[in-house]
N, C-alpha and C. Protein backbone atom coordinates (compact mmCIF):
# COMPACT_ATOMS: atom_id res chain seq x y z
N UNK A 1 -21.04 212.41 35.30
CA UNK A 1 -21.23 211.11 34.68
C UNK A 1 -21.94 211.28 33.35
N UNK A 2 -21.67 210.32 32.38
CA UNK A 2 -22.38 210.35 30.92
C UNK A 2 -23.00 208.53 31.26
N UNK A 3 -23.26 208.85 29.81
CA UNK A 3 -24.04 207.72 29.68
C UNK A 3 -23.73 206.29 28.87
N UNK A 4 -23.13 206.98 27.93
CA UNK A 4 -22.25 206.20 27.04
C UNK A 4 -23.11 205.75 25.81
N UNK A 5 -24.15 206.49 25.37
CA UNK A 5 -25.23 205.65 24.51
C UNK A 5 -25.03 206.28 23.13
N UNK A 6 -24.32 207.55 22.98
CA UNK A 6 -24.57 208.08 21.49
C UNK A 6 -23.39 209.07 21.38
N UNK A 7 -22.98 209.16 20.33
CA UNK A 7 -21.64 210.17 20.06
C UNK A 7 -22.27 210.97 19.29
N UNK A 8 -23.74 210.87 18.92
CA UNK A 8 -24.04 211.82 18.19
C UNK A 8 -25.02 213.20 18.96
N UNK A 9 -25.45 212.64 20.05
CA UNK A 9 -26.37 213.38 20.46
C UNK A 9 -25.65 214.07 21.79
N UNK A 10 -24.54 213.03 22.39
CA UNK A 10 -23.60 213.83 23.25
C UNK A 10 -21.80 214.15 22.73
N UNK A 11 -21.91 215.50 22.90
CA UNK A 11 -20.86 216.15 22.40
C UNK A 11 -19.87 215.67 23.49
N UNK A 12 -19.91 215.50 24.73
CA UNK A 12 -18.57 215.20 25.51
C UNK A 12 -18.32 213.52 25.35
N UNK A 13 -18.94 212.85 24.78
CA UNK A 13 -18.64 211.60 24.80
C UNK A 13 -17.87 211.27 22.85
N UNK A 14 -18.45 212.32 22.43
CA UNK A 14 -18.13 212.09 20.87
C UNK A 14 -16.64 213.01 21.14
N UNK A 15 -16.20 213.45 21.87
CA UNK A 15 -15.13 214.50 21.68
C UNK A 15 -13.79 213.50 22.63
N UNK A 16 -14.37 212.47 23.57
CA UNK A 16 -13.99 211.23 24.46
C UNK A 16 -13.06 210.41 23.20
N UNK A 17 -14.30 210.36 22.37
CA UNK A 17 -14.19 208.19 21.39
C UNK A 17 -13.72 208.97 20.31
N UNK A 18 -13.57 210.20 19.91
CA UNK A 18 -12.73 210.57 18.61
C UNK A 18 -11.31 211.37 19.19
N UNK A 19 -11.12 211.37 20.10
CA UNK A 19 -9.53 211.41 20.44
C UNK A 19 -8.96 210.58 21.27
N UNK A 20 -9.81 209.24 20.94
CA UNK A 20 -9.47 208.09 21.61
C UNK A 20 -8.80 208.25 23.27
N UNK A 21 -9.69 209.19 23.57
CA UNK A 21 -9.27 209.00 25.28
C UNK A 21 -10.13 208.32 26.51
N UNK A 22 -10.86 207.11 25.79
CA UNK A 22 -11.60 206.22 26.62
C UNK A 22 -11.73 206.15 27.51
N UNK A 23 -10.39 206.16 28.33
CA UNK A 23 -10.29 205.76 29.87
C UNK A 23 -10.64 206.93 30.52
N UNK A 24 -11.26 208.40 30.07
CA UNK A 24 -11.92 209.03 30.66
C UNK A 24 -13.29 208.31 30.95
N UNK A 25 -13.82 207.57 30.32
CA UNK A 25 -15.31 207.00 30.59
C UNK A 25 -15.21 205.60 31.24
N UNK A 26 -15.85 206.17 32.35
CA UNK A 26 -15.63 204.69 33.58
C UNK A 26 -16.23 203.34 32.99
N UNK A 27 -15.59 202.33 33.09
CA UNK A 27 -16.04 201.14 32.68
C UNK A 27 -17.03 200.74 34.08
N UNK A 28 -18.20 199.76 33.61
CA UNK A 28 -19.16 199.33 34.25
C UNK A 28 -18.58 197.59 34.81
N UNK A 29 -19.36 197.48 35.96
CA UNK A 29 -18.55 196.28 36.28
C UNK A 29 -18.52 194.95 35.67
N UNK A 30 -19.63 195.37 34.09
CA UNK A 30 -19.42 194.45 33.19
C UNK A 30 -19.08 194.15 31.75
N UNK A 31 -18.60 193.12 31.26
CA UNK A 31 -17.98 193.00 29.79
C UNK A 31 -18.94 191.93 28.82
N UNK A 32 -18.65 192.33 27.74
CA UNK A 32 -19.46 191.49 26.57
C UNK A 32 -19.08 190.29 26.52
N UNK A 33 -20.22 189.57 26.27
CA UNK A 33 -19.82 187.88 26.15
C UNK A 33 -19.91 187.67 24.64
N UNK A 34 -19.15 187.23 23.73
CA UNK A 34 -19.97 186.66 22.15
C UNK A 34 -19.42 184.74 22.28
N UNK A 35 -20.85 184.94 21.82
CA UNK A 35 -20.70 183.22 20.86
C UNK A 35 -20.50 183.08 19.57
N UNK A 36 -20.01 183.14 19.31
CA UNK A 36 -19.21 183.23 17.57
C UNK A 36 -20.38 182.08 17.23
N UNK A 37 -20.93 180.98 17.27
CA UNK A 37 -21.68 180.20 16.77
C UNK A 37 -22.88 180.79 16.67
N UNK A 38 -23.57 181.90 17.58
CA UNK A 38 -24.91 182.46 16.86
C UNK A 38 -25.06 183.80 16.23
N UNK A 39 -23.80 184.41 16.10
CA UNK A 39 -23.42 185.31 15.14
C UNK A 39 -23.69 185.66 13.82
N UNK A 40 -24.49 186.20 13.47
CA UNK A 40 -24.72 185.88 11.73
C UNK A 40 -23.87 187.14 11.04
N UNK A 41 -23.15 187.31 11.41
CA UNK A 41 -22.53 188.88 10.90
C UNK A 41 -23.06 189.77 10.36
N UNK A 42 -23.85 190.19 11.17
CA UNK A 42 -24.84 191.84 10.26
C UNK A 42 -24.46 192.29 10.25
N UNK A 43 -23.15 193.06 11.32
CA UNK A 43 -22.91 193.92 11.57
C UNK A 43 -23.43 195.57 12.78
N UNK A 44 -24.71 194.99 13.10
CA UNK A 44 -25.31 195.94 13.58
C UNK A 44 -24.78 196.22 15.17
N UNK A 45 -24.13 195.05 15.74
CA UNK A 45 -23.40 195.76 17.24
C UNK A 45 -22.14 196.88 16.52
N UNK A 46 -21.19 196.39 15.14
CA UNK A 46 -20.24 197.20 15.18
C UNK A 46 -20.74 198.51 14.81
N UNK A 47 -22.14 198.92 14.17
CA UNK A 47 -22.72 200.46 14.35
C UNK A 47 -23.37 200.52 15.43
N UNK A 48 -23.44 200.33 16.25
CA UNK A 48 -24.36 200.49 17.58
C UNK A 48 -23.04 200.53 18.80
N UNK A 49 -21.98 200.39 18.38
CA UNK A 49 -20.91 200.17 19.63
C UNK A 49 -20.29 201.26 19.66
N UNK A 50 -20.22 202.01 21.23
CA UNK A 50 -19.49 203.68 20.82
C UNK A 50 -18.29 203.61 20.94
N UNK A 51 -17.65 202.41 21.50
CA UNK A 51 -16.60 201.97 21.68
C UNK A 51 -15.26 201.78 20.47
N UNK A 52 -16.16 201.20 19.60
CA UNK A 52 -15.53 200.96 18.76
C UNK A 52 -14.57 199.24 18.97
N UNK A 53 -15.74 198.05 19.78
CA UNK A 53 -15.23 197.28 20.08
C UNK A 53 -14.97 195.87 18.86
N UNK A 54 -16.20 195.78 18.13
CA UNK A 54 -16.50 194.84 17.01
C UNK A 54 -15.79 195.66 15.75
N UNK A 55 -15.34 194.72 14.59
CA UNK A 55 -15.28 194.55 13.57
C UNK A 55 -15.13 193.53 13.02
N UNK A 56 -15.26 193.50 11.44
CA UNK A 56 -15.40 192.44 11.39
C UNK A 56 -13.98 192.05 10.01
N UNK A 57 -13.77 191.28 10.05
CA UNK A 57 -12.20 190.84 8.73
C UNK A 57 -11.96 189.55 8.45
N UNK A 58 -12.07 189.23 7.45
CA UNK A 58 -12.13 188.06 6.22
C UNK A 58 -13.73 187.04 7.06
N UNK A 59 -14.60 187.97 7.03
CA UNK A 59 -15.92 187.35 7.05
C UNK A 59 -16.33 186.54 8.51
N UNK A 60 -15.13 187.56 9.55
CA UNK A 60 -15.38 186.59 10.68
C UNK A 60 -15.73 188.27 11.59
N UNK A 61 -15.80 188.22 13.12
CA UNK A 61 -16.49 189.18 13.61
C UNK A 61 -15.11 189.27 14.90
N UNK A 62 -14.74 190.39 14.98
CA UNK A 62 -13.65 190.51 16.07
C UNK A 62 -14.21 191.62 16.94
N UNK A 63 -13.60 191.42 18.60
CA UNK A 63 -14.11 192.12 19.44
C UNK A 63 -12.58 192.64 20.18
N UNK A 64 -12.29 193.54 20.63
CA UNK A 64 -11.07 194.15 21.63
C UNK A 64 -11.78 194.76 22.83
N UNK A 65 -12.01 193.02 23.87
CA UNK A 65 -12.31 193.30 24.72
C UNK A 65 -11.77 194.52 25.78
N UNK A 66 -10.39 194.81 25.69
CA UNK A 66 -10.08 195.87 26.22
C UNK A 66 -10.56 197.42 26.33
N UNK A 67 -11.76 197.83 25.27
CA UNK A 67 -11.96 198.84 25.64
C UNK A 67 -13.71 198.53 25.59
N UNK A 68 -13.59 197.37 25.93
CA UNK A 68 -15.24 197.27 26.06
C UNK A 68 -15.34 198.00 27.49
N UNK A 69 -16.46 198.62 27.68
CA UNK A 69 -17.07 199.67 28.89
C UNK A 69 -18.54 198.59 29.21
N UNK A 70 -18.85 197.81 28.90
CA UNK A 70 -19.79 196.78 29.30
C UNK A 70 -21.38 197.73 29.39
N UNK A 71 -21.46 198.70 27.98
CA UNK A 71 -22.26 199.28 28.48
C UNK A 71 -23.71 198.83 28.01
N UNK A 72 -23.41 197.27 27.45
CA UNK A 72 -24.49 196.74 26.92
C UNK A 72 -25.45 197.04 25.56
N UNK A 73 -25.39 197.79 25.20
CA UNK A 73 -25.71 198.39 24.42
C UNK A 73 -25.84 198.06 22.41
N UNK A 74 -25.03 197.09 22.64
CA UNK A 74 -24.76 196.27 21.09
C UNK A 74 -25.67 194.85 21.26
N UNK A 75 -26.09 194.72 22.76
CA UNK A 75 -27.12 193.44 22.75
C UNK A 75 -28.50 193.80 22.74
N UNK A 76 -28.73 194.84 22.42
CA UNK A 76 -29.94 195.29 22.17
C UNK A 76 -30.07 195.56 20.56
N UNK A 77 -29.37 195.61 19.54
CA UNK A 77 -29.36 195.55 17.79
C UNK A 77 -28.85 194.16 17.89
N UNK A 78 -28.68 193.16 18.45
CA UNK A 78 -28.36 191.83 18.36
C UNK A 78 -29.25 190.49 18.47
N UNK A 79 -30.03 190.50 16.89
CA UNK A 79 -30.87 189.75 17.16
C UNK A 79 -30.84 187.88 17.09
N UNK A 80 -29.51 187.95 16.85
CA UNK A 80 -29.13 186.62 16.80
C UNK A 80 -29.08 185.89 18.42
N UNK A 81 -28.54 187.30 19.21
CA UNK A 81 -28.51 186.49 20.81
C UNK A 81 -27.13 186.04 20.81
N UNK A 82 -25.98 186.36 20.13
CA UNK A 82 -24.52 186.32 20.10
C UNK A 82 -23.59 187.24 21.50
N UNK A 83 -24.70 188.01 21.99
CA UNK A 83 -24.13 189.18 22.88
C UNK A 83 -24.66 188.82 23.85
N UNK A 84 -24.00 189.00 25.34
CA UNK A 84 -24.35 189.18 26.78
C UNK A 84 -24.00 189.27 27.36
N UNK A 85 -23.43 190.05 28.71
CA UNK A 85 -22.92 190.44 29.83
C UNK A 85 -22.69 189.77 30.84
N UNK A 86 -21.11 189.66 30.84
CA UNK A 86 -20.86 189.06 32.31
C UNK A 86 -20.07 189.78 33.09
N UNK A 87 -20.07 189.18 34.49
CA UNK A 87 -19.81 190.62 35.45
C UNK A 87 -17.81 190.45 35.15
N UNK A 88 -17.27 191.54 34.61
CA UNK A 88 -15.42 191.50 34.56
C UNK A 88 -15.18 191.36 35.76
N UNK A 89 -14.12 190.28 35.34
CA UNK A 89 -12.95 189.65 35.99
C UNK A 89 -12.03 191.17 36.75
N UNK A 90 -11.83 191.29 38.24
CA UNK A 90 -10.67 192.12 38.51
C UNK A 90 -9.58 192.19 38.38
């Protein structure tokens, strides 16, 4: 098991998210929630996400829930309170 917290400090997870083979890393039984209304677009979940789930295009903030791993981790650089975890749908 990994952890899912850094591509820089773990080599098997950075060697995972740069040959885009994700579905080696088990998703958790939960997914990101956003409220687009308390969003201020910093940007700081899309550097904090190992996923590579946020970006952002023509000044708005996009998420591909599909390879979210719910590992929480972008609601902790989220100081607006736009991010939170709910348990995925089966």
């Amino acid at each position: 098991m990994i952890c899912s917290c850094c591509t820089c400090c773990c080599s098997t997870l950075n060697k995972i998210v740069t040959s885009r083979k994700m579905d080696l890393v088990k998703k958790s039984p939960f997914i990101i929630t956003f409220n687009k209304a308390f969003c201020s677009l910093c940007g700081e979940c899309i550097q904090r996400c190992q996923f590579k789930v946020f970006s952002l295009l023509n000044n708005e903030m996009n998420l591909d829930y599909s390879i979210c791993h719910g590992c929480g981790l972008c609601i902790g650089v989220c100081e607006s309170e736009a991010l939170t975890l709910s348990k995925r749908e089966v």
